[in-house]
N, C-alpha and C. Protein backbone atom coordinates (compact mmCIF):
# COMPACT_ATOMS: atom_id res chain seq x y z
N UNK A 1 -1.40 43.59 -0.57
CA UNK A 1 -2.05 43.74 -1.86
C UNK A 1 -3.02 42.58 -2.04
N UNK A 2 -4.48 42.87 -2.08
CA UNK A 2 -5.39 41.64 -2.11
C UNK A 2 -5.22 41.30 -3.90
N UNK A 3 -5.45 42.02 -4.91
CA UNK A 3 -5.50 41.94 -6.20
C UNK A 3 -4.79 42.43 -7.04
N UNK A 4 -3.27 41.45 -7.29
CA UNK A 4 -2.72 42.44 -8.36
C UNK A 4 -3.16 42.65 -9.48
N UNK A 5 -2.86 43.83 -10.34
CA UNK A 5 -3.48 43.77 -11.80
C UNK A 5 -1.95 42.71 -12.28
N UNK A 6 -2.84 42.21 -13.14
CA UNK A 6 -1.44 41.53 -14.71
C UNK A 6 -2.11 42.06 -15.70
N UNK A 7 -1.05 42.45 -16.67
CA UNK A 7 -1.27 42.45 -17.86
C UNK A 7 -1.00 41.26 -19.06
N UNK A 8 -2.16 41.05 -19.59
CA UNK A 8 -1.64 39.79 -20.76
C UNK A 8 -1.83 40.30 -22.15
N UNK A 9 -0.21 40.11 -22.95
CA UNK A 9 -0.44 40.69 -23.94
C UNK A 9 -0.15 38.82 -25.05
N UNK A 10 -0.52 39.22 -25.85
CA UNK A 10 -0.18 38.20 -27.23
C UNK A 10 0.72 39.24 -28.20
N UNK A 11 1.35 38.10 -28.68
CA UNK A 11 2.97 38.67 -29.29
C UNK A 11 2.18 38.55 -30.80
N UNK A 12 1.06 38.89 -31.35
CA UNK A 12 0.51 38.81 -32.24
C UNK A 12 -0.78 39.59 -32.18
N UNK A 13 -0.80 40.38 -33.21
CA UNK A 13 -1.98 41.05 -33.73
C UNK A 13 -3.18 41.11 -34.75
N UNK A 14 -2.86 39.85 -35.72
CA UNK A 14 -3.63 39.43 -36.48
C UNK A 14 -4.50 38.52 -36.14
N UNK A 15 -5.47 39.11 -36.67
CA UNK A 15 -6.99 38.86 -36.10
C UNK A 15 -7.68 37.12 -36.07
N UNK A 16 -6.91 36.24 -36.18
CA UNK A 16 -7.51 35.49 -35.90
C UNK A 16 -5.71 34.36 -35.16
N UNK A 17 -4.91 35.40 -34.45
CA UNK A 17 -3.97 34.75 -33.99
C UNK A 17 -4.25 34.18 -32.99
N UNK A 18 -3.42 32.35 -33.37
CA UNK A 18 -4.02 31.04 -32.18
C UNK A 18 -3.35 31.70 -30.17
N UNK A 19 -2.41 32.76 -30.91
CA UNK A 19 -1.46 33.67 -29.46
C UNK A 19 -2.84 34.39 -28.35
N UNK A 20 -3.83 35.09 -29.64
CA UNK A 20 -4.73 35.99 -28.90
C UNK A 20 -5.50 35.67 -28.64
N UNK A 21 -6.12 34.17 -29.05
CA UNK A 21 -7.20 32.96 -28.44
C UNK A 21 -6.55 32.46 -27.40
N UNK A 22 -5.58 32.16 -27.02
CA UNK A 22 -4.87 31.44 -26.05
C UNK A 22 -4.69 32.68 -24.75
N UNK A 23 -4.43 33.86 -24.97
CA UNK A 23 -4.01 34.70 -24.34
C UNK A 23 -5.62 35.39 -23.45
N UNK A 24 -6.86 35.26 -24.27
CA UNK A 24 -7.98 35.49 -23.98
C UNK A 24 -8.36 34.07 -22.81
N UNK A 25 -8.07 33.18 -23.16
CA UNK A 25 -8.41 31.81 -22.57
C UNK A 25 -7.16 32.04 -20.95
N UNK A 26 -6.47 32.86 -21.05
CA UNK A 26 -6.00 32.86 -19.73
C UNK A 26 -6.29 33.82 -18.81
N UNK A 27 -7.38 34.46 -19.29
CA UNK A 27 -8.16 35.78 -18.51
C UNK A 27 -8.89 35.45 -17.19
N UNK A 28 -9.67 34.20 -17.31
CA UNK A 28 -10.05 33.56 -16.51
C UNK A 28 -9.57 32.66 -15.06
N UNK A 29 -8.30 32.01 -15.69
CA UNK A 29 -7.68 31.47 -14.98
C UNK A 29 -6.60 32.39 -14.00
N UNK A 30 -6.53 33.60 -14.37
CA UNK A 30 -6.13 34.97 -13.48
C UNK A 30 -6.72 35.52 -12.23
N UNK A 31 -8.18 35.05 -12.89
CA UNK A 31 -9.02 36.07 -12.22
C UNK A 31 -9.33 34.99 -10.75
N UNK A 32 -9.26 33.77 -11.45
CA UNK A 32 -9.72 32.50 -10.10
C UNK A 32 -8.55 32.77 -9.35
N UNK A 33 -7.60 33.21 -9.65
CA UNK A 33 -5.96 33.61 -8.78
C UNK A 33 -6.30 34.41 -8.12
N UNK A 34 -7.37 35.24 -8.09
CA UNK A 34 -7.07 36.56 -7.23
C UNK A 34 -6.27 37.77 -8.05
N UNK A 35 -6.68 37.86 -9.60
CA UNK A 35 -5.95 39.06 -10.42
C UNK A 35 -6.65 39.70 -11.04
N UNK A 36 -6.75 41.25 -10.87
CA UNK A 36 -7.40 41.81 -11.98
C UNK A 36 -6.12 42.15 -13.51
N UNK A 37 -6.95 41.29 -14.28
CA UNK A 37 -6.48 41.10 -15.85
C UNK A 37 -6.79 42.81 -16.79
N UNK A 38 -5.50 43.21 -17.04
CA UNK A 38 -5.83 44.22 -18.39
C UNK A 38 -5.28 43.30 -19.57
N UNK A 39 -6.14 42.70 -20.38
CA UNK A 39 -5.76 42.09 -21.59
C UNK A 39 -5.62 43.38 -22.99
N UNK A 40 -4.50 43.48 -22.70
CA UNK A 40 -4.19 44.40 -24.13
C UNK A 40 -3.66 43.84 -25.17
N UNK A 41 -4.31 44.60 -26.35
CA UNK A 41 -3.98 44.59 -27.57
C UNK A 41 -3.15 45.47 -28.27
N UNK A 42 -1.74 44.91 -28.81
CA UNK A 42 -0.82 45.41 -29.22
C UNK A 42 -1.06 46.67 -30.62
N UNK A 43 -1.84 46.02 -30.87
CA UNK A 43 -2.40 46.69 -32.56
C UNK A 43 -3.13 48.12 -31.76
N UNK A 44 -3.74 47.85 -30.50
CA UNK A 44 -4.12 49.36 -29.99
C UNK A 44 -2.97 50.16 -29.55
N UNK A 45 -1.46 50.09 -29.79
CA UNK A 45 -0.55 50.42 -29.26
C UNK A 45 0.86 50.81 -30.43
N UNK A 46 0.42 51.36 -31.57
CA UNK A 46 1.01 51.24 -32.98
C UNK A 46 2.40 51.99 -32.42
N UNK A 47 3.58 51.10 -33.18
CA UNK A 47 4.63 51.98 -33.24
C UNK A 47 5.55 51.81 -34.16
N UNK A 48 6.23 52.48 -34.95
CA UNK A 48 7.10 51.99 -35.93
C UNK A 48 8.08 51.12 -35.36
N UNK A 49 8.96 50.84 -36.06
CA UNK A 49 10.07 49.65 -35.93
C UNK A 49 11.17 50.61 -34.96
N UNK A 50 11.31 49.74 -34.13
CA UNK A 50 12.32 51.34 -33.23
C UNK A 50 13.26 51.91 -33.87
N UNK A 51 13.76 53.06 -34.11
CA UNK A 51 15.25 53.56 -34.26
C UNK A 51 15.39 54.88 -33.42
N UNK A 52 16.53 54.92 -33.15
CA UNK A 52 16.40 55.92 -32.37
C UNK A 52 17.24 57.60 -32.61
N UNK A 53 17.12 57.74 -33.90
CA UNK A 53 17.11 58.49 -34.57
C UNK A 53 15.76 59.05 -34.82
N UNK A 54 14.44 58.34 -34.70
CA UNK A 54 13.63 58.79 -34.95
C UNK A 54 12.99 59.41 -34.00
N UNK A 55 13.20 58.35 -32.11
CA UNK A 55 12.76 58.47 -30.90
C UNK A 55 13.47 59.98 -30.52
N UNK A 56 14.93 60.71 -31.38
CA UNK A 56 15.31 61.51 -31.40
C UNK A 56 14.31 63.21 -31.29
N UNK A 57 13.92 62.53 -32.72
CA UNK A 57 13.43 63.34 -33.32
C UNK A 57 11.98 64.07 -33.19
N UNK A 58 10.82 62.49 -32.52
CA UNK A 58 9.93 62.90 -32.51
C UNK A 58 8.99 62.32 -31.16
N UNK A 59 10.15 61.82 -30.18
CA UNK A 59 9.70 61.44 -28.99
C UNK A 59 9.25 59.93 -29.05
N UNK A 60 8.50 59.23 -28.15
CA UNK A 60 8.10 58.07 -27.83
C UNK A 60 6.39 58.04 -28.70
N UNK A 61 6.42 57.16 -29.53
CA UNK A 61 4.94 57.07 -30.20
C UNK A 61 3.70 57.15 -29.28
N UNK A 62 2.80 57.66 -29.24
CA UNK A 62 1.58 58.01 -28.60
C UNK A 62 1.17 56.79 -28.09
N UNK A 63 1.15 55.61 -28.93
CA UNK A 63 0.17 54.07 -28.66
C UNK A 63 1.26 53.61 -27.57
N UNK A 64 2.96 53.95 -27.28
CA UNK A 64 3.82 53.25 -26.49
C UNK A 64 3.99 54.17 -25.48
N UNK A 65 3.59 55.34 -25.20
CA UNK A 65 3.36 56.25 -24.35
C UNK A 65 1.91 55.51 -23.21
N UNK A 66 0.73 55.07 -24.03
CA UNK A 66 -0.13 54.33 -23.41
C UNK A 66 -0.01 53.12 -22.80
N UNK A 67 1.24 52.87 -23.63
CA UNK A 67 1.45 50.95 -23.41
C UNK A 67 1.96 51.53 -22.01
N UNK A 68 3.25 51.92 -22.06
CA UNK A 68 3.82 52.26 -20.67
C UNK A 68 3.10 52.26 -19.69
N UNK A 69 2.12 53.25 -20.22
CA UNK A 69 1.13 54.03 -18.34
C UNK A 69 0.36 52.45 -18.09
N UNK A 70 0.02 51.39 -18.71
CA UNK A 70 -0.89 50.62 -18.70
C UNK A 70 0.43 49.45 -17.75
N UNK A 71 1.61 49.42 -18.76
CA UNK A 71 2.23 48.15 -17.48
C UNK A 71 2.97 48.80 -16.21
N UNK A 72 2.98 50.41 -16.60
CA UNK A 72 3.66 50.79 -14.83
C UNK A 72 2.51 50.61 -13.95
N UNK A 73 0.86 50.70 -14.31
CA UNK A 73 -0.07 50.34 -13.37
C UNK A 73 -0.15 49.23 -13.17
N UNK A 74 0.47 47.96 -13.60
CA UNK A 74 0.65 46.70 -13.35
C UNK A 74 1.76 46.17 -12.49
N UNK A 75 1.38 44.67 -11.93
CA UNK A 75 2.11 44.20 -11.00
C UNK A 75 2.76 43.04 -11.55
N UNK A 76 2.40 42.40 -13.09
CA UNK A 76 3.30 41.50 -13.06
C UNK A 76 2.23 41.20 -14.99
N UNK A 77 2.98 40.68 -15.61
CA UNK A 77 3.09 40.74 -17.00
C UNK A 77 2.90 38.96 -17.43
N UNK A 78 2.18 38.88 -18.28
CA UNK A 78 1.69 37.28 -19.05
C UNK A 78 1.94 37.81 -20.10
N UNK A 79 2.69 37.35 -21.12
CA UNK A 79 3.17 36.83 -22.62
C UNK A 79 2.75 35.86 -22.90
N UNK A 80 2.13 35.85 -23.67
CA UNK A 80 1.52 34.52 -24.68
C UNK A 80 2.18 35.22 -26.19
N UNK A 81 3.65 34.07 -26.86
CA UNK A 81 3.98 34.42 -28.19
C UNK A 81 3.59 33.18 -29.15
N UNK A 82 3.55 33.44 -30.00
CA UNK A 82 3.68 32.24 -31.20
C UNK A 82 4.61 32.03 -31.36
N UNK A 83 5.61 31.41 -31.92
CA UNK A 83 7.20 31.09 -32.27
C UNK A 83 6.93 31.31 -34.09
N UNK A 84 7.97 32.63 -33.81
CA UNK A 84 8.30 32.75 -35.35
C UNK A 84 9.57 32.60 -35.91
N UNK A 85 10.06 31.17 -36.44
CA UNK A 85 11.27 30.69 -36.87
C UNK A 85 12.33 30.58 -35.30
N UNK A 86 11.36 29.71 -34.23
CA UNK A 86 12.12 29.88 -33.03
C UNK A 86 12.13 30.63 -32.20
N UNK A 87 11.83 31.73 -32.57
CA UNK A 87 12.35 33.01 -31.69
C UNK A 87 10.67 33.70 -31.61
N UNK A 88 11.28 35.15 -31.32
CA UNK A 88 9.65 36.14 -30.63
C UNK A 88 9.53 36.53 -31.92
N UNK A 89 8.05 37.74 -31.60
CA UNK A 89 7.40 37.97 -32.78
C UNK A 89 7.99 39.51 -33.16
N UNK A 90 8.39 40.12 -34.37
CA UNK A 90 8.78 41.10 -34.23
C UNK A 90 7.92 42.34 -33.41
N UNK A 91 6.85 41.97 -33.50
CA UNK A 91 5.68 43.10 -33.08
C UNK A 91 6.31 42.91 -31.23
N UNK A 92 6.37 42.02 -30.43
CA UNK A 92 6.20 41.70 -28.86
C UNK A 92 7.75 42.38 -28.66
N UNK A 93 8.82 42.00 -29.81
CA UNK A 93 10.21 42.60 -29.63
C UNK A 93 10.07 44.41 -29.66
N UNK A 94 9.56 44.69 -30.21
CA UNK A 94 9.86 46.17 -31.05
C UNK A 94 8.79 47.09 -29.59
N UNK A 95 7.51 46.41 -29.31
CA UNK A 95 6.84 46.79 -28.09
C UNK A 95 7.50 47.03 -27.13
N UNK A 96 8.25 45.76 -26.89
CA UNK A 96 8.54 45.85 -24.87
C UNK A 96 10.12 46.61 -25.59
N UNK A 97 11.01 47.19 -26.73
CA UNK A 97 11.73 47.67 -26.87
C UNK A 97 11.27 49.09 -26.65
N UNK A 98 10.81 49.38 -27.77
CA UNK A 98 10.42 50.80 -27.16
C UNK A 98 9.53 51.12 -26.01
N UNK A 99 8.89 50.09 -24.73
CA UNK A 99 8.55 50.63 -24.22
C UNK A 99 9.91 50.76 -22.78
N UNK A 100 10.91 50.26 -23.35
CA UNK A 100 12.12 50.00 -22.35
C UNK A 100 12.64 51.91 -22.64
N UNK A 101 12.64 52.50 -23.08
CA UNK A 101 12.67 53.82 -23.57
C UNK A 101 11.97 55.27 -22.52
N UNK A 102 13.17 55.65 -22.06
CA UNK A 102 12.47 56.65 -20.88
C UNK A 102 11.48 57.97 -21.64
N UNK A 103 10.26 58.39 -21.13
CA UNK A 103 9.56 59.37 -21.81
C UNK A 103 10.20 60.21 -20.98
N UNK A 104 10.83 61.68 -21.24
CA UNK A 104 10.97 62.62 -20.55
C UNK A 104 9.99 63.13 -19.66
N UNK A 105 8.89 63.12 -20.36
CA UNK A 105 8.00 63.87 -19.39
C UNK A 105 6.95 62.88 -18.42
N UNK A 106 7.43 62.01 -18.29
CA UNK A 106 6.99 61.11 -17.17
C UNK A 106 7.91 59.70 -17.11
N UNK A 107 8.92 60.02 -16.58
CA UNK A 107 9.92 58.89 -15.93
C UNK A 107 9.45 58.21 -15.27
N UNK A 108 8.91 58.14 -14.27
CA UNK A 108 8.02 57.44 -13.35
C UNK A 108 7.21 56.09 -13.72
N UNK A 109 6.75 56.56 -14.65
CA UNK A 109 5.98 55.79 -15.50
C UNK A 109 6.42 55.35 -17.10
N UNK A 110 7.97 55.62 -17.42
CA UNK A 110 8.28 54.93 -18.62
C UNK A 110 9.55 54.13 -18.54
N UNK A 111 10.30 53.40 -19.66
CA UNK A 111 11.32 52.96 -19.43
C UNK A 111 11.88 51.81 -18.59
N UNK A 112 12.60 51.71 -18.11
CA UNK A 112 12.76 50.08 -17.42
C UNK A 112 12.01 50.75 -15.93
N UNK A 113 11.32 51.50 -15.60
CA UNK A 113 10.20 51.50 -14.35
C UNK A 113 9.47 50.86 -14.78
N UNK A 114 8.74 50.87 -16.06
CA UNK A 114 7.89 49.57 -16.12
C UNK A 114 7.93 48.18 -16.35
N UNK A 115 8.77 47.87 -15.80
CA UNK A 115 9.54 46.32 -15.82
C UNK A 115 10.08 46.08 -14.67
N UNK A 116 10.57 46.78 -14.18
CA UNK A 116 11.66 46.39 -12.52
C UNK A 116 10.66 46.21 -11.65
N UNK A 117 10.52 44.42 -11.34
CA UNK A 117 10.80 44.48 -9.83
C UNK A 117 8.95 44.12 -10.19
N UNK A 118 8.67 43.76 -11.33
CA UNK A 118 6.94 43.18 -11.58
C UNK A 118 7.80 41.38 -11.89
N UNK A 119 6.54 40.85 -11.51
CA UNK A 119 6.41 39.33 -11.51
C UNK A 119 6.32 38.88 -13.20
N UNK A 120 6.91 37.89 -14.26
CA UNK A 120 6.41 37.92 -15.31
C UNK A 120 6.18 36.07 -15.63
N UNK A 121 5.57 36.08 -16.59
CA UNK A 121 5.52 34.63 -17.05
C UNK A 121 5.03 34.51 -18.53
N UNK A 122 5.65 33.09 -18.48
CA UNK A 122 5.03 32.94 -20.65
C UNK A 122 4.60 31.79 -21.14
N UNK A 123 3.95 31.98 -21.80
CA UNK A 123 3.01 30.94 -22.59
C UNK A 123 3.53 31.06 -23.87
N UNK A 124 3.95 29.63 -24.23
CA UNK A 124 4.23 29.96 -26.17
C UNK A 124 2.96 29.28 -26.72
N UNK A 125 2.78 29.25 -28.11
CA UNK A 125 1.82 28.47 -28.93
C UNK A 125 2.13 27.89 -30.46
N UNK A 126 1.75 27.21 -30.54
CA UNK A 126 2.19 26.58 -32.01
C UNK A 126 1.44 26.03 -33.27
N UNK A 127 0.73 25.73 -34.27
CA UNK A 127 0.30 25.02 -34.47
C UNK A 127 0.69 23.53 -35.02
N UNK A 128 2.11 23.93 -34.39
CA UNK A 128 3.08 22.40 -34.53
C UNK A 128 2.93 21.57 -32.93
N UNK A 129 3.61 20.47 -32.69
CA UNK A 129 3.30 19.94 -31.86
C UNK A 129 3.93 20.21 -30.73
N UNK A 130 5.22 21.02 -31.10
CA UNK A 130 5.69 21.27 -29.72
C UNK A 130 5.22 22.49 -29.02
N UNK A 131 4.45 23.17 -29.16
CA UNK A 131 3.88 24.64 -29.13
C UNK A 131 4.67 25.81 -28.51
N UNK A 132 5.58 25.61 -29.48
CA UNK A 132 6.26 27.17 -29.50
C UNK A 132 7.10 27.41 -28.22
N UNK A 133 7.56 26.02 -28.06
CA UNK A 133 8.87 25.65 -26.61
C UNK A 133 10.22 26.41 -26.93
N UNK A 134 10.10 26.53 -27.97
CA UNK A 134 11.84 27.41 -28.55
C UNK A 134 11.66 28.26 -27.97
N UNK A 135 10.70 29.50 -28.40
CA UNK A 135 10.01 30.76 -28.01
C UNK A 135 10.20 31.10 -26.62
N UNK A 136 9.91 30.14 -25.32
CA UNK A 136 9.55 30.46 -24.25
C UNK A 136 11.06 31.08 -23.71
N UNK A 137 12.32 29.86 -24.05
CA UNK A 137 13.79 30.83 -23.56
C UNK A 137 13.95 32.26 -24.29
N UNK A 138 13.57 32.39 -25.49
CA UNK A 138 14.20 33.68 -25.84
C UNK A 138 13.11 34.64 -25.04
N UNK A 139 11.99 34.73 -24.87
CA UNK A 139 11.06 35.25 -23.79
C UNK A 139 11.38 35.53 -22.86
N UNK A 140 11.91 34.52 -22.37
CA UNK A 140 12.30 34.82 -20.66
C UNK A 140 13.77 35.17 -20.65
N UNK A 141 13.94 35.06 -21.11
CA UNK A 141 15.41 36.19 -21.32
C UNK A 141 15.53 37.52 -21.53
N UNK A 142 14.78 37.63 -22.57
CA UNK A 142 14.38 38.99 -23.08
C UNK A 142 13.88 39.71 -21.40
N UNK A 143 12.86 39.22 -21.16
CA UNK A 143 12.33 39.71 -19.58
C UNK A 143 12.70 39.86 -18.79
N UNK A 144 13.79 39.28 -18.56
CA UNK A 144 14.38 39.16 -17.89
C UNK A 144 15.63 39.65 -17.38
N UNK A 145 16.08 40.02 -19.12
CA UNK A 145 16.92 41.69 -19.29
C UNK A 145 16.34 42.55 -18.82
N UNK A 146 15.16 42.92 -18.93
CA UNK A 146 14.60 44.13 -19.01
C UNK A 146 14.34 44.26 -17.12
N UNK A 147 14.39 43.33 -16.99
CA UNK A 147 14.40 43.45 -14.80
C UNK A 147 13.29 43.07 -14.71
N UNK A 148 12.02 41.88 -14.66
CA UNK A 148 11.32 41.59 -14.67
C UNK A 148 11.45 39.85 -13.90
N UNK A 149 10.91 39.99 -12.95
CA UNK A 149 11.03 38.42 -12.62
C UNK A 149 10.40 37.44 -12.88
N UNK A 150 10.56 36.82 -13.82
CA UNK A 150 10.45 35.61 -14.69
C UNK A 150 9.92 34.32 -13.73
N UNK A 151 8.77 33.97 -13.69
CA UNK A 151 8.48 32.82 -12.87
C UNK A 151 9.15 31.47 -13.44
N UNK A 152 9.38 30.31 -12.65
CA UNK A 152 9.78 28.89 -13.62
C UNK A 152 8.59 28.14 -14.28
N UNK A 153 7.92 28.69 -13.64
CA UNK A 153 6.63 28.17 -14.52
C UNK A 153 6.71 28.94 -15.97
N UNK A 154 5.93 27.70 -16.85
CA UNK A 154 6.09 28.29 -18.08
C UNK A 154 4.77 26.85 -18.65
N UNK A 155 4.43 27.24 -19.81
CA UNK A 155 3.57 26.53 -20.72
C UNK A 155 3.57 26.74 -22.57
N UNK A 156 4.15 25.70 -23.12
CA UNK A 156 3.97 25.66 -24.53
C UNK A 156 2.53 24.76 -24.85
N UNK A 157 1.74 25.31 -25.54
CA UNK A 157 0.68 25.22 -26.05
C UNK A 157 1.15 24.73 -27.43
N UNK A 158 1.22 23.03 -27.98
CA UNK A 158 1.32 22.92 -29.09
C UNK A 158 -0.62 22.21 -29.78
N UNK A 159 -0.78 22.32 -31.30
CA UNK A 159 -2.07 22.15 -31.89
C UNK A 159 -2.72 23.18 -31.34
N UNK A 160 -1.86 24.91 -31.43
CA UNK A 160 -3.11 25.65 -30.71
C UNK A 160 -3.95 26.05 -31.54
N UNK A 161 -4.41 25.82 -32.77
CA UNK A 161 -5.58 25.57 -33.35
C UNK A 161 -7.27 25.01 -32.92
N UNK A 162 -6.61 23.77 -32.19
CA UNK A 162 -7.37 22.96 -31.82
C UNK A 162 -7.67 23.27 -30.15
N UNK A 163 -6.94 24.35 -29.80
CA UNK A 163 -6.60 24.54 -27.81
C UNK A 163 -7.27 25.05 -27.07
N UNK A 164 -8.26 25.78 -27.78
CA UNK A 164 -9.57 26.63 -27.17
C UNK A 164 -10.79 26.44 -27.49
N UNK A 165 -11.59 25.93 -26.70
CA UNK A 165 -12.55 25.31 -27.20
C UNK A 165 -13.72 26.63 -27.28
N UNK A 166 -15.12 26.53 -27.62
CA UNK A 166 -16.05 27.24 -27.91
C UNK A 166 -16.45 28.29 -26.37
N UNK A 167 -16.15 27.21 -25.07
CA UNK A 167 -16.38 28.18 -23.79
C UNK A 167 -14.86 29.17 -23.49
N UNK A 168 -14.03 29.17 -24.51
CA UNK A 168 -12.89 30.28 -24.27
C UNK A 168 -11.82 29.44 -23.18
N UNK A 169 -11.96 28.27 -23.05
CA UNK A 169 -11.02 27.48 -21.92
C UNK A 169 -10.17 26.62 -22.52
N UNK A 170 -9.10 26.82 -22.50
CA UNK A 170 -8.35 25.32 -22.99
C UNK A 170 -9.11 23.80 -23.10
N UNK A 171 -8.87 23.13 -23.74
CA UNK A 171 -9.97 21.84 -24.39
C UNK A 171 -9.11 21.12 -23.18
N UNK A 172 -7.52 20.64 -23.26
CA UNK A 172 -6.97 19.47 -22.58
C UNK A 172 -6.62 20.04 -21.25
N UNK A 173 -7.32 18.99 -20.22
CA UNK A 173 -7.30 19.24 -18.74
C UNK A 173 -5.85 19.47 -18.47
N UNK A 174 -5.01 18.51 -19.31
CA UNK A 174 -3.61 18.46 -18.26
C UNK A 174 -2.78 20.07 -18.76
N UNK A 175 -3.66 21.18 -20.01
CA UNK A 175 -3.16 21.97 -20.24
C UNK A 175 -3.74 22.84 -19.28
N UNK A 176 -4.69 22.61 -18.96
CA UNK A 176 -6.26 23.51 -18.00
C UNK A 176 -5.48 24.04 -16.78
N UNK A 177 -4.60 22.31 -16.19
CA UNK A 177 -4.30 22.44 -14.95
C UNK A 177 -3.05 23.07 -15.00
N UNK A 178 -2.57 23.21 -15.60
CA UNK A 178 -0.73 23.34 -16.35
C UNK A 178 -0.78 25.03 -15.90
N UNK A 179 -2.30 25.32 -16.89
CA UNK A 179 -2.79 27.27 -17.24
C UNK A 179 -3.23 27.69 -15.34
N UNK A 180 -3.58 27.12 -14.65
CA UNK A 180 -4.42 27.40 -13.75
C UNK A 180 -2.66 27.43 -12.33
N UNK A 181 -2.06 26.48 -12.70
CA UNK A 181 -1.03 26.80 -11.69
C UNK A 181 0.02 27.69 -11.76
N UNK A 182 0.03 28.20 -13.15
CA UNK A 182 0.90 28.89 -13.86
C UNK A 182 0.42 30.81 -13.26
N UNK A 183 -0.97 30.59 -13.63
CA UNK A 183 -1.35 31.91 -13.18
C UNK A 183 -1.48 31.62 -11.41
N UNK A 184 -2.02 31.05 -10.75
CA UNK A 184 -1.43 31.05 -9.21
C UNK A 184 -0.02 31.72 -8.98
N UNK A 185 0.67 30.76 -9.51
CA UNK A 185 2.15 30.98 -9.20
C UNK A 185 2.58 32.37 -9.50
N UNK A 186 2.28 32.93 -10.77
CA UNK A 186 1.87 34.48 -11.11
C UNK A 186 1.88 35.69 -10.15
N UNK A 187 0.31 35.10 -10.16
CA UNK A 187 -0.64 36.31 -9.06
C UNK A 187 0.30 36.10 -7.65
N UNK A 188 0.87 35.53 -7.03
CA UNK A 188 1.12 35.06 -5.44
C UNK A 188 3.06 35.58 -5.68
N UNK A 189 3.70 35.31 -6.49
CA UNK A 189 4.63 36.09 -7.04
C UNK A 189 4.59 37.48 -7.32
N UNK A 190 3.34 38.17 -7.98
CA UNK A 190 3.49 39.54 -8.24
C UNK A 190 3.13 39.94 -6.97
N UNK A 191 1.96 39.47 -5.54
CA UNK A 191 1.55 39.88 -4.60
C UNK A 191 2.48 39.90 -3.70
N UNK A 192 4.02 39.17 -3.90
CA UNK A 192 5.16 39.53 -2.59
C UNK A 192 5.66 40.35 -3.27
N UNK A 193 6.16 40.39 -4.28
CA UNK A 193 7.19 41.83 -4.80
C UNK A 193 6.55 42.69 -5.15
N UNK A 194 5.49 43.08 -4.69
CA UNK A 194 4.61 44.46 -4.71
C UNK A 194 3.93 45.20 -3.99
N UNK A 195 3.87 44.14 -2.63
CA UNK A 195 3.33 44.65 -1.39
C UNK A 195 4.14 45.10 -0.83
């Protein structure tokens, strides 16, 4: 495999979240890896709050039907969350929940197939100083349930207000270099468990 795809999502959908500046700012540092990047947006992917009384009733939501087909064509998954009271964002929980959810009419492509056996990694953010370091264990856990191999690399982004500068790159080198080995380690991880 010369180019895996990753997908990078932000655990946030509001429009000026420091998650989806940070998560845009790692598009680049993918691509110098040797990755083609699908940066998706969660808000293009609407789904109610799961229950499954409803998944009963009226199948898998259309926007998580898309999410699916988009990470079973992927080789390995970037999370960038904000830390909300410690933990993930309800929107990044309720996503990779229902997309853990088999579609009947294409197994192949739904349910824990799109998680088993892809490369994953996470970025938290904060606009406190520790940037959203709580966040990163419940992340990689979560992912790690779901059968996803969790790299040890990891990066909290704290002052991410201040973390992206005007060229879309992280401002502090030692975060630059932190972002740049993180996605190596990534791309070269998703390229053995996928070839």
């Amino acid at each position: 495999m010369s180019s895996p795809r990753i997908v990078v999502m932000a655990g946030s959908s509001r429009r000026d979240a420091l998650s989806r500046k940070v998560a845009a700012a790692c598009v680049a540092p993918l691509e110098a890896a040797g990755a083609e990047v699908d940066l998706v947006e969660l808000a293009d992917h609407p789904a109610p709050l799961y229950n499954g009384d409803l998944e009963a009733e009226s199948g898998l939501p259309e926007g998580i039907v898309s999410l699916q087909q988009r990470l079973a064509a992927a080789d390995g998954l970037l999370v960038v969350n904000p830390e909300y009271n410690g933990s993930i964002t309800p929107l990044l929980k309720n996503a990779l929940d229902w997309c853990s959810r088999p579609n009947p009419a294409d197994r192949a492509r739904s349910g824990g197939a799109v998680y088993a056996g892809r490369a994953a990694a996470v970025v938290g953010t904060s606009p406190g100083a520790l940037g959203g370091m709580r966040v990163l264990f419940h992340v990689r856990d979560i992912l790690g349930y779901l059968g996803l191999q969790v790299i040890p690399q990891q990066l909290a982004i704290g002052k991410a207000g201040e973390a992206v500068g005007d060229d879309g790159r992280l401002r502090d080198p030692a975060q630059r270099e932190a972002l740049d080995k993180l996605a190596q380690a990534l791309v070269d991880t998703a390229r053995r468990l996928r070839s």
